[in-house]
Protein backbone atom coordinates (compact mmCIF):
# COMPACT_ATOMS: atom_id res chain seq x y z
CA UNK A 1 -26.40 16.22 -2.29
CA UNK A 2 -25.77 18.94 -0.57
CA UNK A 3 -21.47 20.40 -0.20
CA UNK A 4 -21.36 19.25 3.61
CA UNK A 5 -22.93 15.57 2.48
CA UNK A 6 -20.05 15.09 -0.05
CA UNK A 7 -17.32 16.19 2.04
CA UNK A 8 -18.69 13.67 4.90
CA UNK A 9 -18.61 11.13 2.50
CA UNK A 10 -15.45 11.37 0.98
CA UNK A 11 -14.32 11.02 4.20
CA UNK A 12 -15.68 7.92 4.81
CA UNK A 13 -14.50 6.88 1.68
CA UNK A 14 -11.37 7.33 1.75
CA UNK A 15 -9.67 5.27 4.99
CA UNK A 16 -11.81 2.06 4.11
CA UNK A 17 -8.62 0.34 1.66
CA UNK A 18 -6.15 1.05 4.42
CA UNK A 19 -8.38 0.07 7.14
CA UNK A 20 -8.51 -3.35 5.58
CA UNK A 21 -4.47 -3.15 5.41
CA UNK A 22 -4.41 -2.64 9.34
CA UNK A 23 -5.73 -6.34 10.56
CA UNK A 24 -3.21 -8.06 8.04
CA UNK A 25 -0.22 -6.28 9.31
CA UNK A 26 0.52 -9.54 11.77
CA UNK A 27 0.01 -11.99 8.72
CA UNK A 28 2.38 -9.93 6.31
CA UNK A 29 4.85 -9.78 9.98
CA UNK A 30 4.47 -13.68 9.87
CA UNK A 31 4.62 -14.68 6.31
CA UNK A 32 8.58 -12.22 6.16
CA UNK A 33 9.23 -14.05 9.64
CA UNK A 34 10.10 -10.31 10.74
CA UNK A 35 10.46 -9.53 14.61
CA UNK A 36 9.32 -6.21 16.01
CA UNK A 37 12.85 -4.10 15.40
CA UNK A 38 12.49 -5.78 12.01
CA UNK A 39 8.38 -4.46 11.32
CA UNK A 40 9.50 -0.96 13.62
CA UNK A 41 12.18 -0.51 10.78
CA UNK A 42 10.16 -1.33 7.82
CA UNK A 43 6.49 0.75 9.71
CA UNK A 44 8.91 3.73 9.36
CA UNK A 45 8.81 3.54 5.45
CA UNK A 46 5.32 5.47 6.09
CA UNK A 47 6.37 8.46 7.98
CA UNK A 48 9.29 9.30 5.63
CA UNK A 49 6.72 8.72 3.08
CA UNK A 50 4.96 11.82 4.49
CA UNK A 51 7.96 13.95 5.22
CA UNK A 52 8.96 13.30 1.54
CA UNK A 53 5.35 15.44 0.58
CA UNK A 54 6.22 18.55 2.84
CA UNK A 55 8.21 20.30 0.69
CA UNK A 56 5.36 20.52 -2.17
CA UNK A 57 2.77 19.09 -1.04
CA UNK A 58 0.87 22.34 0.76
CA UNK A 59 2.10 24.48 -2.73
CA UNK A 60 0.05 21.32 -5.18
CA UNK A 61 -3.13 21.88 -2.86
CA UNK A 62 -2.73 25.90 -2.69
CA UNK A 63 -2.09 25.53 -6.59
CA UNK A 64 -4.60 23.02 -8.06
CA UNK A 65 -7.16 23.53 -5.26
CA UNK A 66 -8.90 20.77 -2.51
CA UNK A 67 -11.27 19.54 -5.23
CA UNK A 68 -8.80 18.28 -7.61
CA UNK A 69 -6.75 17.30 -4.57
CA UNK A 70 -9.05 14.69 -3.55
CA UNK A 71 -9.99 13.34 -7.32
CA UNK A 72 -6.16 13.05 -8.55
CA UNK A 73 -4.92 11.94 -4.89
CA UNK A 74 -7.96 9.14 -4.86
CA UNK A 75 -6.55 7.47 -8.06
CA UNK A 76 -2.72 7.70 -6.47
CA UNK A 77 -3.62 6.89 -3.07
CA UNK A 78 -5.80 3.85 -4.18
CA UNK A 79 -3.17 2.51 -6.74
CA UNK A 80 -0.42 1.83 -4.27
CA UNK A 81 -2.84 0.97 -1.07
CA UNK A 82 -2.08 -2.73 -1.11
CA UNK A 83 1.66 -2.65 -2.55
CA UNK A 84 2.87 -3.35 1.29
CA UNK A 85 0.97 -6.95 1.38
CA UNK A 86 2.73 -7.92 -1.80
CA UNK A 87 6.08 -7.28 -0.16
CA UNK A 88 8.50 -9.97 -0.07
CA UNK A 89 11.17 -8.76 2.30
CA UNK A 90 11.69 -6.09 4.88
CA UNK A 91 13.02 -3.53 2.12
CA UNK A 92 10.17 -4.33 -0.72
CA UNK A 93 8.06 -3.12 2.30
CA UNK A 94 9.73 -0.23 3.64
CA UNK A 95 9.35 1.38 -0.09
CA UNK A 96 5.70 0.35 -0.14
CA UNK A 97 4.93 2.11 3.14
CA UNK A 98 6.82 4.79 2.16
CA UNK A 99 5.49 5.50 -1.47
CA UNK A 100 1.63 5.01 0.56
CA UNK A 101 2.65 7.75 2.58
CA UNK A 102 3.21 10.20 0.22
CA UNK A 103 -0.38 9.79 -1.47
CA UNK A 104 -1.98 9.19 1.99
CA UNK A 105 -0.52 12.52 3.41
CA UNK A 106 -1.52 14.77 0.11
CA UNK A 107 -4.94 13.17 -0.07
CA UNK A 108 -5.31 13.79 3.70
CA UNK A 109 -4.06 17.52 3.39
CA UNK A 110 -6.81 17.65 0.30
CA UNK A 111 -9.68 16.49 2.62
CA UNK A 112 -9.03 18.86 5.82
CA UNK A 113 -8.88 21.92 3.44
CA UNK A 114 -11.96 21.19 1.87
CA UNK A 115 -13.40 20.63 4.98
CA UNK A 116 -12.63 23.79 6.32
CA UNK A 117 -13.82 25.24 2.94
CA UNK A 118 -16.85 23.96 3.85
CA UNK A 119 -17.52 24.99 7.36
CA UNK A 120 -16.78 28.52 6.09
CA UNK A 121 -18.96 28.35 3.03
CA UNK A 122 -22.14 26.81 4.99
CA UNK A 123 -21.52 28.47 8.32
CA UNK A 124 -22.34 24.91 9.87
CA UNK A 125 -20.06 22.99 12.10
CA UNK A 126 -18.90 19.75 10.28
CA UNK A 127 -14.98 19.11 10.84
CA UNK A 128 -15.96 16.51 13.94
CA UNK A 129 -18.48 14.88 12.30
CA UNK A 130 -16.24 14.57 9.06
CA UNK A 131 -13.35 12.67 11.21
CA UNK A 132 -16.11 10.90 12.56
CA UNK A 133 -17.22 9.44 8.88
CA UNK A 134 -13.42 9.10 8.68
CA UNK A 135 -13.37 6.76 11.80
CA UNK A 136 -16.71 4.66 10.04
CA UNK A 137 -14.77 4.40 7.13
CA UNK A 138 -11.62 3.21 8.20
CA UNK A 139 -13.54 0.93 10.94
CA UNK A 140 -15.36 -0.81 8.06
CA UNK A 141 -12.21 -1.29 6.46
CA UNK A 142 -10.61 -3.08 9.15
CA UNK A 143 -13.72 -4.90 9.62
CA UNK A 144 -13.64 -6.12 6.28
CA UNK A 145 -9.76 -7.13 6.84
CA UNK A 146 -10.83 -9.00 9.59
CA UNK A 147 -13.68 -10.71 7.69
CA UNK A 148 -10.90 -11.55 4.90
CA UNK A 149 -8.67 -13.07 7.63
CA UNK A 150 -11.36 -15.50 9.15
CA UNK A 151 -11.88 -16.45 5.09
CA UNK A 152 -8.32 -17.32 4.85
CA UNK A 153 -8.50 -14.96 1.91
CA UNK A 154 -4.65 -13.41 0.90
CA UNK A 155 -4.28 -10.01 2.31
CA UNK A 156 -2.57 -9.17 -1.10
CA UNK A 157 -5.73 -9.80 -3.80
CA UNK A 158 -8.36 -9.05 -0.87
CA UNK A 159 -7.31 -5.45 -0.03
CA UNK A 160 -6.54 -4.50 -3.64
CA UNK A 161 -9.86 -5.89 -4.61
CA UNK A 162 -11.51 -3.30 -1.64
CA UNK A 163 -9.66 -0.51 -3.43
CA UNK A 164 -11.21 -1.59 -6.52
CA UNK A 165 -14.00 -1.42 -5.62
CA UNK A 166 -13.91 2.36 -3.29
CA UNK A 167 -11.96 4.06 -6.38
CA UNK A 168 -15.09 4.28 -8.98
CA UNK A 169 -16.97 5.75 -5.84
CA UNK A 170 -14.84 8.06 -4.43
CA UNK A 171 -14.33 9.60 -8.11
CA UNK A 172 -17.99 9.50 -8.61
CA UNK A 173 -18.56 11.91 -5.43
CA UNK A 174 -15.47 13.64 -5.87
CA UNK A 175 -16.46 14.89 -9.11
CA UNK A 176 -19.69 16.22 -7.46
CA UNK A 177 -17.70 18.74 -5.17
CA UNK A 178 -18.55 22.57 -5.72
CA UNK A 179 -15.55 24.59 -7.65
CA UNK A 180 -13.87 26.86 -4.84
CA UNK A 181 -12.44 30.06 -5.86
CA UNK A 182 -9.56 30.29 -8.76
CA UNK A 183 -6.44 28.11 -6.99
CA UNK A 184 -4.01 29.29 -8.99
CA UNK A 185 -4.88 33.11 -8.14
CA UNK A 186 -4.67 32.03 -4.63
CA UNK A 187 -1.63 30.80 -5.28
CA UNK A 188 -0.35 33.30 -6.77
CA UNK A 189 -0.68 35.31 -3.57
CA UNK A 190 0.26 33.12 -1.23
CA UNK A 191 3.51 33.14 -3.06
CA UNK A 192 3.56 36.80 -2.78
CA UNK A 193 3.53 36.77 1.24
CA UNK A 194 6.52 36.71 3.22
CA UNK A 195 7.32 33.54 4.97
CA UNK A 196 6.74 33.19 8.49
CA UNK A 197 7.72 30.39 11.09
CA UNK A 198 4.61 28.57 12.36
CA UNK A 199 3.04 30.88 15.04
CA UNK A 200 3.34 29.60 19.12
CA UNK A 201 -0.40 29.42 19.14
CA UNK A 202 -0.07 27.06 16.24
CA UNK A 203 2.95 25.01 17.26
CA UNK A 204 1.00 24.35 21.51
CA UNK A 205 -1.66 23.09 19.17
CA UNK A 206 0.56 20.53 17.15
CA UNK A 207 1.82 19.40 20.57
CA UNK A 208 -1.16 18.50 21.17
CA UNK A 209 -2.24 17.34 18.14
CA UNK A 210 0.81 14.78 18.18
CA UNK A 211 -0.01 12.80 21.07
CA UNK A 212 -3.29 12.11 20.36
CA UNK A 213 -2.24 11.31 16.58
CA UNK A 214 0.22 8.90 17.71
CA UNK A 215 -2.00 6.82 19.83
CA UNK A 216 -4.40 6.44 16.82
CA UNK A 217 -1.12 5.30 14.64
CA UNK A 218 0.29 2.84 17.40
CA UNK A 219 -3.53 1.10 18.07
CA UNK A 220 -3.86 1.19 14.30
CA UNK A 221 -0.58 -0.90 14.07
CA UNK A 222 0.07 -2.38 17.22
CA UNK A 223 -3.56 -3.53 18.34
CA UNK A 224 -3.72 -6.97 16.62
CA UNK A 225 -0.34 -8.21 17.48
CA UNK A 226 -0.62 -7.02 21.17
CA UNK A 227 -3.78 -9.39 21.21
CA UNK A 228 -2.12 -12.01 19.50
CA UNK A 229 1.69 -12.29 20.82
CA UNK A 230 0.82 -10.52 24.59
CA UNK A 231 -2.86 -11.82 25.45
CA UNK A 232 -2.94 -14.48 22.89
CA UNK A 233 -5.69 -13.72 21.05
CA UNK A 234 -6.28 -16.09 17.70
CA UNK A 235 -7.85 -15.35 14.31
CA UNK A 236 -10.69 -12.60 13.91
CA UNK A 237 -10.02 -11.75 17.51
CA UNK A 238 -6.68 -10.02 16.56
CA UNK A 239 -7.94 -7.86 15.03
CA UNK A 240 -11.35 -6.70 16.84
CA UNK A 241 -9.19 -4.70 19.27
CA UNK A 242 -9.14 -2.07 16.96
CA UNK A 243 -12.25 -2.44 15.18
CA UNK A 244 -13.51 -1.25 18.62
CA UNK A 245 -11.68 1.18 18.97
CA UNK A 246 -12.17 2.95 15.65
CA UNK A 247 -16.31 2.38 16.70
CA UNK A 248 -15.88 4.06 19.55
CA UNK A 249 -13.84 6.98 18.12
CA UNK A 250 -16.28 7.30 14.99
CA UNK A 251 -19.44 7.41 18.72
CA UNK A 252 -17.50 10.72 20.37
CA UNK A 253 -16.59 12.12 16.54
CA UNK A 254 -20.14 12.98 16.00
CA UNK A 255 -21.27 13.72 19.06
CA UNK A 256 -18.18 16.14 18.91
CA UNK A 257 -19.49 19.15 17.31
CA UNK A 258 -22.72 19.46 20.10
CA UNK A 259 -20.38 18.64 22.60
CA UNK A 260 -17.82 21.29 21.95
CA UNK A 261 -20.71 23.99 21.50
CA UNK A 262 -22.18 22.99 25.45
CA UNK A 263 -19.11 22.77 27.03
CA UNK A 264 -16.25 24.36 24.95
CA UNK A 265 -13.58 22.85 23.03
CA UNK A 266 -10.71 22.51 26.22
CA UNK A 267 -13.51 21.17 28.72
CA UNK A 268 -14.11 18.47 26.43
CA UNK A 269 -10.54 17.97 25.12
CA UNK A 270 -9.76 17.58 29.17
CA UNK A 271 -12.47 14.72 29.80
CA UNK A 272 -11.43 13.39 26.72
CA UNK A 273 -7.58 13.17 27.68
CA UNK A 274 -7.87 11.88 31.17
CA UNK A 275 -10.42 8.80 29.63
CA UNK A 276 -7.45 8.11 27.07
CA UNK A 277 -4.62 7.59 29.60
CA UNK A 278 -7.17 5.41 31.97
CA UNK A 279 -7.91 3.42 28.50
CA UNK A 280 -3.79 2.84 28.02
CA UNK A 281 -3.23 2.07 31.45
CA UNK A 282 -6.40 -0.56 31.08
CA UNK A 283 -4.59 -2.11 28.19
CA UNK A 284 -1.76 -2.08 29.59
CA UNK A 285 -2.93 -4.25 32.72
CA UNK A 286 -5.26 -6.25 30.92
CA UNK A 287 -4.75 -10.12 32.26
CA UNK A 288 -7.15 -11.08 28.63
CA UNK A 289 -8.17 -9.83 25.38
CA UNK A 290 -11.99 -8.99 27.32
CA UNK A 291 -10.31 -6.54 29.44
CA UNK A 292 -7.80 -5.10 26.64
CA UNK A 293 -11.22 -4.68 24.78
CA UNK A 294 -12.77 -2.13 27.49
CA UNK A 295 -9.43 -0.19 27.09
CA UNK A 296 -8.83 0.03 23.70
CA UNK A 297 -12.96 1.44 23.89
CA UNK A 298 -11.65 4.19 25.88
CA UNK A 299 -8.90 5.00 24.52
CA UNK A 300 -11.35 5.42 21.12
CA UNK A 301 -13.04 7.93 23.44
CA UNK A 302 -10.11 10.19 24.52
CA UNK A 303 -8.56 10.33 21.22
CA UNK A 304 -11.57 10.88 19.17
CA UNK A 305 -12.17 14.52 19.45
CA UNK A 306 -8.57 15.97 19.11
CA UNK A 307 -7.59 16.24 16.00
CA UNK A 308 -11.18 17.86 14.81
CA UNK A 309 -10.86 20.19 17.64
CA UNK A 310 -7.41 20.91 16.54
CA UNK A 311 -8.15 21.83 12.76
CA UNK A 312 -11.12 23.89 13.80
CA UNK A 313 -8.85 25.65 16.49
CA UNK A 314 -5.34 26.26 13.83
CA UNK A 315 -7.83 27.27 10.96
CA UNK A 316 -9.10 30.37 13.30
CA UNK A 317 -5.73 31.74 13.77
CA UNK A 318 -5.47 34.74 11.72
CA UNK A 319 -1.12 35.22 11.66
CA UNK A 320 -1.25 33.27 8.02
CA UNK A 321 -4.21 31.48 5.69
CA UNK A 322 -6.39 29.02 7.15
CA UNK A 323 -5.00 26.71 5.04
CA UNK A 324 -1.53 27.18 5.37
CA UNK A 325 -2.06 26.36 9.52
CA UNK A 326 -4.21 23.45 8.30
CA UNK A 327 -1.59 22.18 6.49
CA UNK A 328 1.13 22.40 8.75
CA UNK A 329 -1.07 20.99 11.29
CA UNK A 330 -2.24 17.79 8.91
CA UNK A 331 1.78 17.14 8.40
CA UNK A 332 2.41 17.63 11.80
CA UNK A 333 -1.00 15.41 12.77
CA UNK A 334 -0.01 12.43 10.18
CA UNK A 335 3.54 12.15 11.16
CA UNK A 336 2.50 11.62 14.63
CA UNK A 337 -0.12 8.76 13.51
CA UNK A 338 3.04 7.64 11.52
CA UNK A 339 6.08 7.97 14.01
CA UNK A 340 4.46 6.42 17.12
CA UNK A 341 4.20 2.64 15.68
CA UNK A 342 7.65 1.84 14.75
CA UNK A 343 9.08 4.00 17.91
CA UNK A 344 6.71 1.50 19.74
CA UNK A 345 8.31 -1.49 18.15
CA UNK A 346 12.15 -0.28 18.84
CA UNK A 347 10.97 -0.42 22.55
CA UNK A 348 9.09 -3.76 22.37
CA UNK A 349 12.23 -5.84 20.83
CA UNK A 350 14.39 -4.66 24.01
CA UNK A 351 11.39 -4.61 26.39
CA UNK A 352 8.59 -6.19 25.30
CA UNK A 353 5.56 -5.34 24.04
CA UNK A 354 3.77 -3.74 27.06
CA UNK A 355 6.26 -1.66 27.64
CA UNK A 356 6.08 -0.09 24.47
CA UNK A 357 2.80 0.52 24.05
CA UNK A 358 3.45 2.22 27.97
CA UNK A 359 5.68 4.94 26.09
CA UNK A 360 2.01 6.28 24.62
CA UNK A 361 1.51 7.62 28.47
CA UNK A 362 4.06 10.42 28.07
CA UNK A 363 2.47 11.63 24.56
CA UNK A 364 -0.84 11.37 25.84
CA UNK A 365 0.06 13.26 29.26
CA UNK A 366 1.77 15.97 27.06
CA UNK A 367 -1.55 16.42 24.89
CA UNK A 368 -3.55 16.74 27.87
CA UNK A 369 -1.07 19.66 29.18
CA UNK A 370 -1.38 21.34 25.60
CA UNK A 371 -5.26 21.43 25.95
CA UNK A 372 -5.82 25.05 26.51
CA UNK A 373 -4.05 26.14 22.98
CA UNK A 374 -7.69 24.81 21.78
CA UNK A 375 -9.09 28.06 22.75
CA UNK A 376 -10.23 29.90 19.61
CA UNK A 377 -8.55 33.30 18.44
CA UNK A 378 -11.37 34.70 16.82
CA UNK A 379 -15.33 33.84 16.96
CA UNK A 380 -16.36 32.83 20.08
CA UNK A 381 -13.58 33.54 22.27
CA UNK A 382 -15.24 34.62 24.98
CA UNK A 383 -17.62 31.41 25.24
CA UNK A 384 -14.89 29.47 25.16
CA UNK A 385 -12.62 30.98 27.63
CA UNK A 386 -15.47 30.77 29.83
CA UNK A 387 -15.68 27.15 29.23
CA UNK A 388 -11.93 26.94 29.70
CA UNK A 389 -12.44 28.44 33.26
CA UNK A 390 -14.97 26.13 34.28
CA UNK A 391 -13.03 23.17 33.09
């Protein structure tokens, strides 16, 4: 199988556990008779979690390399997956989120490097596609946590079981990735270089990274109990709202890398941002779950795009390493995905729960101002300013 092939996979691979964890998120609410300040507070154990891995978790990839990344971050990552459905109380949860989110966020770091690694051995454009395989996997996932709901199955035993299952595969493929060049001589001189605050090209493409991140981590979250406590949505329903969204977010991910090459990365980043607010505001004025169903698609639309486009678009800076800007952008990308659902639930115990899923407007609005830092620095500038133009 050929380096592009693997890296696709492992992609898919790797979301499927935690996509089954998403759908069970209103059982686990219901069975610690938690409210939503009470699952905001305890949803927040993830994004600390994350910022817990900044400190050393770009240094482990830059030392031990992508490849051994991904096979030592699969084992951690799909240990502690279903911890937060054994929880037993609001604080036995917080520390399972929040021990997830370290693995998650070092794993996730390990993928988009290799990634990039692989787009500059090949030459071929792959990073949309490989989010796309991302959104399969982690639409499968919830799939299957929706399947395990209608069974009545625990959400405990049936999404530890799914990891069970994923972790003899993903180590199996893993394995089969190409060495890269000596980490620890890479290392080595990225120690050597002076350090250097995060460039304004790279920190207009974080903004607008974190909006569209954020929406993916508050429908992730939020989707099921919107259905269920707003529109009154019961059993597999609950949690189809985001099954469809993921499906239509895997639909523009790999039609992403043609579509970026006709029309230029901001073009399409613009179409894709204006369909994303009309999605919320669909949602958000949805009088049943049929309605909330068409908005949550296109949402899936807007959002699916912008994170690919934003790797591709930090990784051809040239003010530090490719995968230094990676990096900071996967941190910055994750604890936007992470942040956004327990802001959303502060809002929705004083206001309800359609108000805050509204807050994703100003996020989303923001992104869509930020669109034009997705011009690249290097290659293909010109094409894509000209793109920009006609946009």
């Amino acid at each position: 199988m050929s380096f592009q092939r693997l890296v696709m996979l492992i992609f898919f691979l790797q979301p499927i556990a935690f996509g089954s964890w998403l759908p069970r998120i209103p059982d686990v609410q219901a069975k610690l008779g938690m409210g939503p300040a009470d699952l905001a507070i305890a949803l927040l154990g993830l994004p600390i979690g994350t910022l817990m891995t900044l400190p050393f978790a770009g240094r482990l990839v830059a030392k031990i390399g992508g490849r051994a990344t991904i096979i030592y971050g699969f084992v951690a990552f799909l240990a502690v997956v279903s911890l937060p459905a054994f929880a037993d109380n609001i604080t036995t949860l917080f520390f399972a989120l929040m021990i997830l989110g370290v693995t998650l966020s070092t794993l996730e770091l390990g993928l988009n490097v290799e990634a990039d690694r692989a787009e500059k051995t090949t030459g071929l454009m792959i990073m949309s596609r490989c989010h796309g395989f991302w959104s399969l996997g982690i639409m499968a996932g919830s799939l299957l946590g929706v399947g395990a709901a209608a069974l009545h199955l625990p959400a405990n035993w049936s999404i530890a079981l799914i990891a069970l299952l994923v972790l003899p595969i993903a180590l199996l493929v893993s394995v089969r990735l190409p060495l890269g060049p000596d980490p620890a001589a890479e290392a080595s001189h990225a120690q050597s270089a002076p350090f250097k605050l995060p460039s304004a090209a790279l920190l207009g493409i974080c903004a607008f990274t974190f909006g569209i991140t954020m929406t993916e981590g508050a429908i992730a979250d939020w989707s099921a109990v919107y259905l269920r406590d707003v529109l009154f949505a019961t059993g597999a329903l609950t949690g189809l709202g985001y099954s469809v969204f993921a499906c239509l977010v895997a639909t523009g991910r790999f039609g992403g890398d043609y579509m970026k090459s006709r029309f230029g990365a901001v073009a399409i980043a613009r179409v894709c941002g204006c369909a994303s607010l009309a999605g919320m505001v669909i949602v958000l004025l949805a009088p049943n779950t049929a309605v909330a169903l068409i908005g949550f698609a296109a949402i899936g639309v807007g959002v699916s795009v912008g994170f690919p486009l934003a790797v591709t678009a930090s990784a051809s800076l040239t003010d530090r390493p490719a995968a230094a800007s990676v990096a900071i952008l996967t941190f910055i990308a994750l604890s936007g995905f992470l942040v956004g659902p327990p802001a959303i639930g502060f809002v929705a115990e004083a206001f309800g729960l359609r108000v805050g899923l509204g807050i994703l407007l100003i996020p989303l609005a923001i992104s869509l101002l930020f669109t034009r830092m997705l011009i690249p620095r290097v290659e293909g500038q010109a094409s894509a300013i000209v793109a920009d133009k006609a946009a």
